[in-house]
C-alpha atoms as a PDB file:
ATOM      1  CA  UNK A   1      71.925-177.545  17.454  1.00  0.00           C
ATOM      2  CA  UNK A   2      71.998-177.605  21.368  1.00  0.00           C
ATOM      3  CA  UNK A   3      74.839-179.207  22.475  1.00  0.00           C
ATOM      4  CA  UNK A   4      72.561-181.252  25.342  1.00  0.00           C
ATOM      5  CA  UNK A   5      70.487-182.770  22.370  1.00  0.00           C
ATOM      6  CA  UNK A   6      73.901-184.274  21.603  1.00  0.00           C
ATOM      7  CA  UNK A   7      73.172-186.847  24.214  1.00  0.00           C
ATOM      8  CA  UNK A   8      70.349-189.390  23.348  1.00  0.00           C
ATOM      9  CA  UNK A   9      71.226-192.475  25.609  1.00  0.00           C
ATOM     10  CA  UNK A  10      71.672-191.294  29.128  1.00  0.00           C
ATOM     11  CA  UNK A  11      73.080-194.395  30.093  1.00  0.00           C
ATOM     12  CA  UNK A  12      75.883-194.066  27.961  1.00  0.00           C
ATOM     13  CA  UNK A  13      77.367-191.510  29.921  1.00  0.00           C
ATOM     14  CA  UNK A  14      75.903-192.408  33.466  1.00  0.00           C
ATOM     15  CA  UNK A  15      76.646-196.102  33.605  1.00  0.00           C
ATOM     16  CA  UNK A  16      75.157-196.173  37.557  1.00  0.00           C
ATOM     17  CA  UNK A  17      70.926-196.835  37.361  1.00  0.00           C
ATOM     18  CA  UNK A  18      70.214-195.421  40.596  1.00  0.00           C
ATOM     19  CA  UNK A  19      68.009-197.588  42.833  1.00  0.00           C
ATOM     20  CA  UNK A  20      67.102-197.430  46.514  1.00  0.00           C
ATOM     21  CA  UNK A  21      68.289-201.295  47.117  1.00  0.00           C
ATOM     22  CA  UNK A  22      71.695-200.640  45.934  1.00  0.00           C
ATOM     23  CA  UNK A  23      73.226-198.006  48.133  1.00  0.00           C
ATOM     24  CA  UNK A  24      74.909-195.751  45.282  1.00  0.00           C
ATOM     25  CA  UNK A  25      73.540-192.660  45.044  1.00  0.00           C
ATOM     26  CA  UNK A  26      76.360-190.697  45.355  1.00  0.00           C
ATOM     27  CA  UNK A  27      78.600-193.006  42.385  1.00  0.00           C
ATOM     28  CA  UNK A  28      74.747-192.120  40.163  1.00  0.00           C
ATOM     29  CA  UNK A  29      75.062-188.080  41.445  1.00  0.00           C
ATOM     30  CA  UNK A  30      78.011-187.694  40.211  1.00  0.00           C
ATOM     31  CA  UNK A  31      77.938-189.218  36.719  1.00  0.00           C
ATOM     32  CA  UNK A  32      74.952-186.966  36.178  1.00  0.00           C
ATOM     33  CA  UNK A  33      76.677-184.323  37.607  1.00  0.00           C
ATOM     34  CA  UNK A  34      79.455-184.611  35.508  1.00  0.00           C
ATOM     35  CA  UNK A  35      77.069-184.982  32.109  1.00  0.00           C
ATOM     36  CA  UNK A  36      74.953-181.753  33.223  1.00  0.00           C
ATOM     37  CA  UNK A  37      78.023-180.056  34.064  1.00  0.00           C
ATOM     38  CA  UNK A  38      79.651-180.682  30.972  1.00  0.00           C
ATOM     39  CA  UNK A  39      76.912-179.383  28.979  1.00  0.00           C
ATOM     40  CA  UNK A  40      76.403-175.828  30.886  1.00  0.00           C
ATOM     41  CA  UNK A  41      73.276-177.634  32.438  1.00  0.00           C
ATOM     42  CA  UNK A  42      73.777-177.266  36.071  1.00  0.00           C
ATOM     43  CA  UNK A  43      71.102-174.363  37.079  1.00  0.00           C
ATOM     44  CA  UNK A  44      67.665-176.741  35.349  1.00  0.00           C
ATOM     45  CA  UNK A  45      68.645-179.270  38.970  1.00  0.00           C
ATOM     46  CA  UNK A  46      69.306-176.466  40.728  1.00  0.00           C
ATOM     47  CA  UNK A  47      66.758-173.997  39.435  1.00  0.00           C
ATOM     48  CA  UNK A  48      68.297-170.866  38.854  1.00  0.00           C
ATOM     49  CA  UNK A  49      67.596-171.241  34.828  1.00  0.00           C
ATOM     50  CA  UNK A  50      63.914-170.841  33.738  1.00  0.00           C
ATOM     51  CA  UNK A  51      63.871-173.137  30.657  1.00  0.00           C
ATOM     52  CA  UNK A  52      63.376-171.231  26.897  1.00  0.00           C
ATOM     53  CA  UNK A  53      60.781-173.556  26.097  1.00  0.00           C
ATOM     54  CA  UNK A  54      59.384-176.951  27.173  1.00  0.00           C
ATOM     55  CA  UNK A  55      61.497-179.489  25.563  1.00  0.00           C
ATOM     56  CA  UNK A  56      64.862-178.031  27.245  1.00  0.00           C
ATOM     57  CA  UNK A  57      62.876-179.653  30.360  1.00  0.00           C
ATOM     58  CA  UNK A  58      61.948-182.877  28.514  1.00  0.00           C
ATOM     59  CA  UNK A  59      65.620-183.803  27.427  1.00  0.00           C
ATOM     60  CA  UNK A  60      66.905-183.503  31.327  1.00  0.00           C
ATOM     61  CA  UNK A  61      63.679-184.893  32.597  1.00  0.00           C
ATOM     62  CA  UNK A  62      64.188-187.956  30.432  1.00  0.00           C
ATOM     63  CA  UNK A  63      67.513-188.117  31.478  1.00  0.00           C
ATOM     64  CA  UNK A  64      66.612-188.574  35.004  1.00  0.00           C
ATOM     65  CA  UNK A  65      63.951-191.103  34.176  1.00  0.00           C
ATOM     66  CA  UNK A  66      66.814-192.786  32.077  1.00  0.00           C
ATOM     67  CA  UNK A  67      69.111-193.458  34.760  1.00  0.00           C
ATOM     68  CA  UNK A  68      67.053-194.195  37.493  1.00  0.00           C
ATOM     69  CA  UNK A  69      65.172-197.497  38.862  1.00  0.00           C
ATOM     70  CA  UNK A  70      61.636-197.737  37.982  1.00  0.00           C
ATOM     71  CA  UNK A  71      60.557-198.085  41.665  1.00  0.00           C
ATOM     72  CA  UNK A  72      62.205-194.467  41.972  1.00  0.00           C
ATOM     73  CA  UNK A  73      60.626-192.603  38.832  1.00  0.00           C
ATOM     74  CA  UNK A  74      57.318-194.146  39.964  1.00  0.00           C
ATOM     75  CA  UNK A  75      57.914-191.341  42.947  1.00  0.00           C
ATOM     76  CA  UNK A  76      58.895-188.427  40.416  1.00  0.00           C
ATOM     77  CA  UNK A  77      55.794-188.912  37.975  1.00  0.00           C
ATOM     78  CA  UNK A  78      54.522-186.067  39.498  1.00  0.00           C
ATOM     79  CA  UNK A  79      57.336-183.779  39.523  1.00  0.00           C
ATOM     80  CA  UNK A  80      57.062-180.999  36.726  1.00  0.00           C
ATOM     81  CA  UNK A  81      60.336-180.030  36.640  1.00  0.00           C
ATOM     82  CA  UNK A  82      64.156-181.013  36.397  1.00  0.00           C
ATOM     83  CA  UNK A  83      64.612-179.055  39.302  1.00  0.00           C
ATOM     84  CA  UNK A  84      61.938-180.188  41.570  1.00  0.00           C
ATOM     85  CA  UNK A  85      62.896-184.500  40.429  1.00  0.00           C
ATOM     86  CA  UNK A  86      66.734-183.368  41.443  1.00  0.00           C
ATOM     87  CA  UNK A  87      65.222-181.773  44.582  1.00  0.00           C
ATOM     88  CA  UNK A  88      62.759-184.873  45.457  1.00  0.00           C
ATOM     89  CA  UNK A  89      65.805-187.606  44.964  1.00  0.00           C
ATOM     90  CA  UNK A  90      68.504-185.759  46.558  1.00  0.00           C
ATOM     91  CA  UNK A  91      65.788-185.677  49.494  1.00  0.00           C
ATOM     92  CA  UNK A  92      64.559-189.048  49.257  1.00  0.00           C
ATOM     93  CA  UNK A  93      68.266-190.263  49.557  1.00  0.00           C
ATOM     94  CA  UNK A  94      69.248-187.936  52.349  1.00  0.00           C
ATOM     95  CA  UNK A  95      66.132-189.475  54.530  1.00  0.00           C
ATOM     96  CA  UNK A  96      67.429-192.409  53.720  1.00  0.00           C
ATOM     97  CA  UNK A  97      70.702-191.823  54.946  1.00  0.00           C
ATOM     98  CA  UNK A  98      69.720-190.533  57.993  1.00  0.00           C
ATOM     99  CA  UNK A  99      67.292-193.125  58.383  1.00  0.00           C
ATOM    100  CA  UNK A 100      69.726-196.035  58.084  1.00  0.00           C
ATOM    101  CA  UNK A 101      72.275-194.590  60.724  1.00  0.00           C
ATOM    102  CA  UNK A 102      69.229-194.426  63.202  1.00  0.00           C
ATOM    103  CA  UNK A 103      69.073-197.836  62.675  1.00  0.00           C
ATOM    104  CA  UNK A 104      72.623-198.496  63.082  1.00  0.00           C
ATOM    105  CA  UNK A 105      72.677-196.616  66.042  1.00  0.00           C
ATOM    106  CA  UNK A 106      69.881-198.703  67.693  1.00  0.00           C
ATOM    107  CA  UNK A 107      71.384-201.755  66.790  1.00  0.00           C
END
């Protein structure tokens, strides 16, 4: 048995649902972080490991959709991969970063 289908309630381990209102993206990142890299998991985000076989990408893409608002996996439906959702929030959250000190700067 794979030790990542050891973990069947995401939210067990990453208590944080991420959501754009609530400003905690990096508390969420590194619950998950700490999950995937606890389970040898790391290179499906970051894309270095071609998955064996199309469920190793269901488990962490369910994770993702697990612990995350629904307004946010409504903008990862299309994303194929772990790698590419990791890739789409980590930007999403980093415009939004940027775009909020802009603001703060014109204020």
């Amino acid at each position: 048995k794979l030790a990542f289908t050891t973990v069947t309630n995401i939210r067990r381990h990453v208590q944080v649902v991420l959501d754009l209102k609530a400003s905690n993206f990096k508390l969420w990142k590194r619950y998950f972080l700490l999950v995937i890299t606890r389970l040898r998991l790391t290179g499906y985000l970051d894309g270095t490991i071609t998955p064996a076989s199309p469920i190793d990408l269901d488990w962490i893409q369910s994770w993702i959709f697990g612990s995350v608002s629904p307004s946010i996996a409504e903008l990862l439906i299309d994303q194929d991969t772990a790698a590419k959702m990791w890739s789409a929030i980590e930007s999403l959250f980093h415009d939004n970063k940027k775009s909020r000190s802009m603001e703060k700067k014109k204020a």
